[in-house]
Structures are given as C-alpha cells and as structure tokens.
N, C-alpha and C. Protein backbone atom coordinates (compact mmCIF):
# COMPACT_ATOMS: atom_id res chain seq x y z
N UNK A 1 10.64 -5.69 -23.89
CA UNK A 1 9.94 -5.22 -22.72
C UNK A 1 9.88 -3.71 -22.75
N UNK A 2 8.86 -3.02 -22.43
CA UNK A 2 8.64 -1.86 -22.26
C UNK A 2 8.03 -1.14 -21.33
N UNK A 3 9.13 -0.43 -20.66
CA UNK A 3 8.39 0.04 -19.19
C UNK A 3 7.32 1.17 -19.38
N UNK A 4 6.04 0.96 -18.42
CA UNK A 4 4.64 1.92 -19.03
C UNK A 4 5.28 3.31 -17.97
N UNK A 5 4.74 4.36 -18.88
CA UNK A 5 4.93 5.34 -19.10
C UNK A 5 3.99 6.37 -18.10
N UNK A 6 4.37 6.83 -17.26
CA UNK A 6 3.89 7.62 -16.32
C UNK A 6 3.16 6.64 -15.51
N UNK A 7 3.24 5.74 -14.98
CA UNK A 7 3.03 4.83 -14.00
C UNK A 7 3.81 4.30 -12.75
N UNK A 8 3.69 4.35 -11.50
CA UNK A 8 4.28 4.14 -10.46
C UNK A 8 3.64 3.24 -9.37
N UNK A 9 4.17 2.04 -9.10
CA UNK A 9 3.47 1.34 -8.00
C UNK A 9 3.96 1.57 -7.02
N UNK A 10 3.16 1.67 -5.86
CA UNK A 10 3.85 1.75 -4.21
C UNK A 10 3.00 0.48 -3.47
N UNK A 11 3.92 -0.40 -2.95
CA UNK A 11 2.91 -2.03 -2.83
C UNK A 11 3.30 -1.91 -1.44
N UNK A 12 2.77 -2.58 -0.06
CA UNK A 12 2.84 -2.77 1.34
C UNK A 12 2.06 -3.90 1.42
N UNK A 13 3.14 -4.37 1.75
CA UNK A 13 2.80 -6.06 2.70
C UNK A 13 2.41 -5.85 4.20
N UNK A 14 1.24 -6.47 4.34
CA UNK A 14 1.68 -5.96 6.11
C UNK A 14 0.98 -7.32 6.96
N UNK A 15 1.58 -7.84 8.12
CA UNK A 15 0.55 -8.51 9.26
C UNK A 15 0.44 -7.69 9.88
N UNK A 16 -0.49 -7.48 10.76
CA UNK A 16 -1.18 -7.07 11.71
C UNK A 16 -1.02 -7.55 12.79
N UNK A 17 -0.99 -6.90 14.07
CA UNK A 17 -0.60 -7.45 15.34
C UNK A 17 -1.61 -8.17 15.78
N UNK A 18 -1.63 -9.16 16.46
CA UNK A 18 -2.62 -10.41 16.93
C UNK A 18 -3.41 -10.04 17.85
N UNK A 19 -3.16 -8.59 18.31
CA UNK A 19 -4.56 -7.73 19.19
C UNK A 19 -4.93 -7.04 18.91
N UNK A 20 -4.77 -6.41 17.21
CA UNK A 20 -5.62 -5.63 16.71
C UNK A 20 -6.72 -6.17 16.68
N UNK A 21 -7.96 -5.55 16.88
CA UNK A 21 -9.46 -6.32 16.73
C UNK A 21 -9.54 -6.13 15.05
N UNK A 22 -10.57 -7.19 14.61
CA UNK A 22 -10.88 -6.71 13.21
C UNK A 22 -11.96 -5.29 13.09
N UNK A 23 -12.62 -4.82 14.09
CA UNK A 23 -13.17 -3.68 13.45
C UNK A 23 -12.03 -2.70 13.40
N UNK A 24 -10.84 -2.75 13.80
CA UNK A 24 -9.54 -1.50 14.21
C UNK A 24 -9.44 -1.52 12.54
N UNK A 25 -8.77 -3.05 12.05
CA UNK A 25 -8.54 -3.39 10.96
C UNK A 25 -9.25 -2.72 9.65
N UNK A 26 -10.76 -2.76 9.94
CA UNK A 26 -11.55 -2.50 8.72
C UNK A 26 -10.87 -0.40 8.83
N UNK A 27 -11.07 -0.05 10.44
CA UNK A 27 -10.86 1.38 10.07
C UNK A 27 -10.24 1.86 9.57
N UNK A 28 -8.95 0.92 9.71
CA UNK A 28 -7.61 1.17 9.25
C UNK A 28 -7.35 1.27 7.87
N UNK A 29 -8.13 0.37 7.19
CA UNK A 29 -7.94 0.54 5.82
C UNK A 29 -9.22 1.39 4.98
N UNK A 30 -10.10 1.64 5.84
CA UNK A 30 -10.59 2.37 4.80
C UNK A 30 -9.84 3.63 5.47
N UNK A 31 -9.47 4.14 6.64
CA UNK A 31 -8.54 5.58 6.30
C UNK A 31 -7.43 4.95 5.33
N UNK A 32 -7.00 4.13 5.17
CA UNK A 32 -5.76 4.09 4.17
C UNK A 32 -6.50 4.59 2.75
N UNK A 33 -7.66 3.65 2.43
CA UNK A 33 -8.27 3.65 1.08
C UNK A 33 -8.95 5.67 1.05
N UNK A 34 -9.11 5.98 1.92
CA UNK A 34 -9.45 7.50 1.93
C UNK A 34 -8.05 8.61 1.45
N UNK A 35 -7.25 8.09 1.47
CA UNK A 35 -6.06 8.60 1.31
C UNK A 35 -6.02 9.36 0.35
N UNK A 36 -6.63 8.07 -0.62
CA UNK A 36 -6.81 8.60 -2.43
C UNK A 36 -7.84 10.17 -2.47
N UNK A 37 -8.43 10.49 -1.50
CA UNK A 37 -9.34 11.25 -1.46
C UNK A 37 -8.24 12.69 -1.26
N UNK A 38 -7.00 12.85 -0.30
CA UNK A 38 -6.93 13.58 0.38
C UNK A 38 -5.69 13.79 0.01
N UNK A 39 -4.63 13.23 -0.78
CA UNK A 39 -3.44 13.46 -1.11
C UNK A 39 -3.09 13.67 -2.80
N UNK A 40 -3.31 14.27 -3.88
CA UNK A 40 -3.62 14.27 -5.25
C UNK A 40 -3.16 13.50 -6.06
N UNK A 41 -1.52 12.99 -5.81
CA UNK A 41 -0.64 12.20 -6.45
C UNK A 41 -1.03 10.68 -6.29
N UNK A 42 -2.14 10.85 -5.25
CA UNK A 42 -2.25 8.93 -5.48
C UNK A 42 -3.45 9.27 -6.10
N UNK A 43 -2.89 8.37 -7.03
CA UNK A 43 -4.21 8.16 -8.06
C UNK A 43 -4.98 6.96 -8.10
N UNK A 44 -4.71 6.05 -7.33
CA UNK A 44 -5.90 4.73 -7.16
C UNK A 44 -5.39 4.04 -6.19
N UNK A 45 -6.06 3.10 -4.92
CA UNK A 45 -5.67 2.31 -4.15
C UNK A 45 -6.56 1.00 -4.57
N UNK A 46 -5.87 -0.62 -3.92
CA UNK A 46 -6.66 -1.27 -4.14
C UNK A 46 -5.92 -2.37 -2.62
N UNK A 47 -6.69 -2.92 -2.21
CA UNK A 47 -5.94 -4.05 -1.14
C UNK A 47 -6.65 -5.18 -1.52
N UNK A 48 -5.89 -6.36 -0.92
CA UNK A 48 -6.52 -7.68 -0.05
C UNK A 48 -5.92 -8.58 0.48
N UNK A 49 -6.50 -9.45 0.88
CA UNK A 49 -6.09 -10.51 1.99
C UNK A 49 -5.41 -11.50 0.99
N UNK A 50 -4.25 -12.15 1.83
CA UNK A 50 -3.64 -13.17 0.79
C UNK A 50 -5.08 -14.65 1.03
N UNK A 51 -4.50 -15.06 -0.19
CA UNK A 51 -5.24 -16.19 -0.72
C UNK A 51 -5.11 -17.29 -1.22
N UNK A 52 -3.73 -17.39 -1.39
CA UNK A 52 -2.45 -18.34 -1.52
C UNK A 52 -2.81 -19.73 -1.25
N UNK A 53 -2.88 -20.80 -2.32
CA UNK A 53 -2.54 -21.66 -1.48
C UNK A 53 -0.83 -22.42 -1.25
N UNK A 54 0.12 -21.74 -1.96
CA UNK A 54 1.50 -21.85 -1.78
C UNK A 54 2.25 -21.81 -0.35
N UNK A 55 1.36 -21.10 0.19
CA UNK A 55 1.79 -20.73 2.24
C UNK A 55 3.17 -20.36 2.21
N UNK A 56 3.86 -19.18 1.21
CA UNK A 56 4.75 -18.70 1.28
C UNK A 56 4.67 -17.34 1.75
N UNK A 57 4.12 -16.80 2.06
CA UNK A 57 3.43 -16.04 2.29
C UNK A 57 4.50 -14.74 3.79
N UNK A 58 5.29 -15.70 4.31
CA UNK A 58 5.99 -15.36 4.94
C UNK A 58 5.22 -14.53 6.37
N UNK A 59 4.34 -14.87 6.43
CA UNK A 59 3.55 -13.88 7.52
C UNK A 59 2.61 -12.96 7.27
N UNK A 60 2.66 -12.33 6.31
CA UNK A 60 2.30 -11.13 5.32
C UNK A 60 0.44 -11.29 5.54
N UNK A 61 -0.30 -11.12 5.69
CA UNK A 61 -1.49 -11.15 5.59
C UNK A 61 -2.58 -10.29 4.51
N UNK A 62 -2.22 -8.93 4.42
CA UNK A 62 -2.74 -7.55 3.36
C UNK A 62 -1.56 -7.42 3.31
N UNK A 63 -2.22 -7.06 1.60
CA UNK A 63 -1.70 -6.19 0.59
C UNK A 63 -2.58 -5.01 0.21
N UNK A 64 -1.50 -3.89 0.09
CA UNK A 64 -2.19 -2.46 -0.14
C UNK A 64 -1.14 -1.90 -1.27
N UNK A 65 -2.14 -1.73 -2.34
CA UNK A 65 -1.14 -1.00 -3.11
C UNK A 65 -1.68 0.04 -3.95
N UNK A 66 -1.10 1.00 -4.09
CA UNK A 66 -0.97 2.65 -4.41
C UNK A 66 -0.84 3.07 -6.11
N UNK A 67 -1.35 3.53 -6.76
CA UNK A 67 -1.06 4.20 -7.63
C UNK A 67 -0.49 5.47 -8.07
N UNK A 68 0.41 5.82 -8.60
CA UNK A 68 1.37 7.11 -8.37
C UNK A 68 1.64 7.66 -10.35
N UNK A 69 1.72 8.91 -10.47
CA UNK A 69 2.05 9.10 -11.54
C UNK A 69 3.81 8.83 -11.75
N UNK A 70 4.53 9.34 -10.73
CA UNK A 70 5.61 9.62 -10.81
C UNK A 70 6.16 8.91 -9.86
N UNK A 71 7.80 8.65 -9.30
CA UNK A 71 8.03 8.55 -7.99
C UNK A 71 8.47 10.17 -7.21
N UNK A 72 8.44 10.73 -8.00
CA UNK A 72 7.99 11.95 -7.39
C UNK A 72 7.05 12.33 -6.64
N UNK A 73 5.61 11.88 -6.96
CA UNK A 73 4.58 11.68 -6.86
C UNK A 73 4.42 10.82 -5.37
N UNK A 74 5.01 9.33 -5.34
CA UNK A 74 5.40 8.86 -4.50
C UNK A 74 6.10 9.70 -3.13
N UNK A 75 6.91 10.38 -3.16
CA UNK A 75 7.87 11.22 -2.64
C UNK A 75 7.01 12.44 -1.87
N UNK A 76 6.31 13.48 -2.56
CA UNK A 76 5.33 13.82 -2.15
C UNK A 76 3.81 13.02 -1.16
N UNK A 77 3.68 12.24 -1.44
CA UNK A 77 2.75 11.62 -0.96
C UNK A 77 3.41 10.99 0.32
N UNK A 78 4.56 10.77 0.55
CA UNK A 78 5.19 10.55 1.70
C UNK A 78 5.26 11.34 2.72
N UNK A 79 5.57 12.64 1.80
CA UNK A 79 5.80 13.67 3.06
C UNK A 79 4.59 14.35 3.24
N UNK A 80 3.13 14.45 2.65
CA UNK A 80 1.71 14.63 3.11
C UNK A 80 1.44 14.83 4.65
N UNK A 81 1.28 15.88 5.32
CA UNK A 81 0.95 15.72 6.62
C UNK A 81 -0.26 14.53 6.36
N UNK A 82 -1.14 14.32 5.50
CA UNK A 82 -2.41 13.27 6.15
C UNK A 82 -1.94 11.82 6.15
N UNK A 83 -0.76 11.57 4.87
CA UNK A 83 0.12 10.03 4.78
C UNK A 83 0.65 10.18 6.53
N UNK A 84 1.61 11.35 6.95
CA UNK A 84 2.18 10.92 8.55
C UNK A 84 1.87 11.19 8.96
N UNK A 85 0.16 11.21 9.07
CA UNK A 85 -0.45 11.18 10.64
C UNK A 85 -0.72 9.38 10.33
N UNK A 86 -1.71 9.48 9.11
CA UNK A 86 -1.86 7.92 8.99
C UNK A 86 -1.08 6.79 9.15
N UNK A 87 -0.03 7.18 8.80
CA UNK A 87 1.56 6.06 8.51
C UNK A 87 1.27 6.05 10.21
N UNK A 88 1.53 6.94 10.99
CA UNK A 88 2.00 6.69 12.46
C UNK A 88 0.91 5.86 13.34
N UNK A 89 -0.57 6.23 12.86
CA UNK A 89 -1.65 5.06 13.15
C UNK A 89 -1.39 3.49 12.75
N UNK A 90 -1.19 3.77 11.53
CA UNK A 90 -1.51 2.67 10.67
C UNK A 90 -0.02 1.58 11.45
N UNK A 91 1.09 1.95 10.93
CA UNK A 91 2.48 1.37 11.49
C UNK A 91 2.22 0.53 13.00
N UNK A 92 1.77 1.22 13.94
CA UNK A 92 1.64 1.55 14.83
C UNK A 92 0.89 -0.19 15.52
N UNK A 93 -0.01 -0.30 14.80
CA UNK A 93 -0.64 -1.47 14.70
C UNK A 93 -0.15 -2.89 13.80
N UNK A 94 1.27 -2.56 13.17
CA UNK A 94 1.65 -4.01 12.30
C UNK A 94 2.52 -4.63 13.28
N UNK A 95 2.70 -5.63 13.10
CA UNK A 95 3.57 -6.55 13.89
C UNK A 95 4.94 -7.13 12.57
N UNK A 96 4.35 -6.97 11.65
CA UNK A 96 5.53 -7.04 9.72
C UNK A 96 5.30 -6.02 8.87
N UNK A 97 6.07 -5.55 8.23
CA UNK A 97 5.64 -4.60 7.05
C UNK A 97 6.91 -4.38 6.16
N UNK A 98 6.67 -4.87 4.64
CA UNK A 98 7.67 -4.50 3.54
C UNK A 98 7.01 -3.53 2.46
N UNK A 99 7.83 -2.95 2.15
CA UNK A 99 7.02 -1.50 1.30
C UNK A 99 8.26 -1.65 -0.20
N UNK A 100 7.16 -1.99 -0.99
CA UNK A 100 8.25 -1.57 -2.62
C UNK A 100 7.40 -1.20 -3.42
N UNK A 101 8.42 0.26 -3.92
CA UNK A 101 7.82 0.55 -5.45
C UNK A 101 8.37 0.24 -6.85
N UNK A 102 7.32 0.08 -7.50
CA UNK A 102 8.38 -0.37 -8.93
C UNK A 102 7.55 0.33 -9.80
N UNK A 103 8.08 0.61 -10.94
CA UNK A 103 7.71 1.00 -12.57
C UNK A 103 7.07 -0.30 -13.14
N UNK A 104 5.41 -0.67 -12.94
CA UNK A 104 5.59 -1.77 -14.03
C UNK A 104 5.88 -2.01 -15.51
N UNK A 105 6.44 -3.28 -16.24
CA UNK A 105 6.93 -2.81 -17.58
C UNK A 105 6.05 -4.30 -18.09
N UNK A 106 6.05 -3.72 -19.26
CA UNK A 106 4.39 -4.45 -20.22
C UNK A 106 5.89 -5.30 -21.21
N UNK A 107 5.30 -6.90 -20.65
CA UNK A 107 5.92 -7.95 -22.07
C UNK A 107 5.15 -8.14 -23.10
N UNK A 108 5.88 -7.87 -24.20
CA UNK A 108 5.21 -8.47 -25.35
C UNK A 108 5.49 -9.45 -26.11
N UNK A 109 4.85 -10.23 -26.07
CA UNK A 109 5.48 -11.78 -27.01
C UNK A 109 5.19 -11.71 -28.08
C-alpha cells in the first residue's frame, strides 16, 4: 500500500434540519462549492446525496468533500475568515454532522 503523495481529503457527512427548505439547501451548497473559489488550499470540492440501498446510512443525507494539498492546507482553510463565516451558516442549519480527513493510500495488487 502506498499512501498518495501530497493529497488530503476533508469529507462531511451532514443531515439537514427538517425545516430547512430545499432552496436554503441548494444555497448552501453552492456557497460551500464557492469556497474552492475563495480559499487557495482547497483545491477541488465535490458533494451528493446518499444513494444507498444498504439504509445504513445512519441519518446522514450529503456528502461534501474537499480537496487539500496538505493537512496544513486543511488547517488553514479552517481558520479562513470566508470557511467561519460559512461554517457558522452552514452548521447552523444541520440537525447531524461528522467531519474526517484522511490521506488516501493507492492498493496495488
């Protein structure tokens, strides 16, 4: 196994509170997906809706996840005044939310 090399994931699970409207929803994520625009260290976002048919799902509804060179990178992008204005919108509106980053590492058989 070999972990890839200047790569950093930052992944967020989130439900949404049951009175967010869906247009709040759509705003919400494209300011999330604008992020990439406005903070340098994220280098790609991508989300979506689970699709599961396992229903393990635990509540979780979106997934949003981040591209980072570093967790440095990560680290910075945390403390971004535009991440905590957003984080405090965005949060603000979940009713669940789990946040992990990992290094992905490439198997080779």
């Amino acid at each position: 196994m070999e972990e890839t090399k200047g790569v950093v994931k930052h992944v967020l699970l989130a439900k949404f509170k049951d009175e967010t409207p869906a247009e709040n929803i759509e705003e919400l994520i494209k300011g999330y997906a604008n992020l990439v625009n406005l903070i340098h260290p994220m280098k790609a976002f991508h989300w979506g809706k689970d699709v599961s048919i396992e229903n393990m799902h635990q509540g979780f509804t979106h997934v949003f996840e981040s591209t980072f060179e570093s967790t440095e990178g990560i680290a910075e992008y945390i403390a971004h005044p535009a991440h905590v204005e957003f984080a405090n919108l965005f949060l603000a509106n979940l009713e669940k939310v789990l946040v992990f980053d990992y290094k992905p590492t490439i198997v080779r058989c």
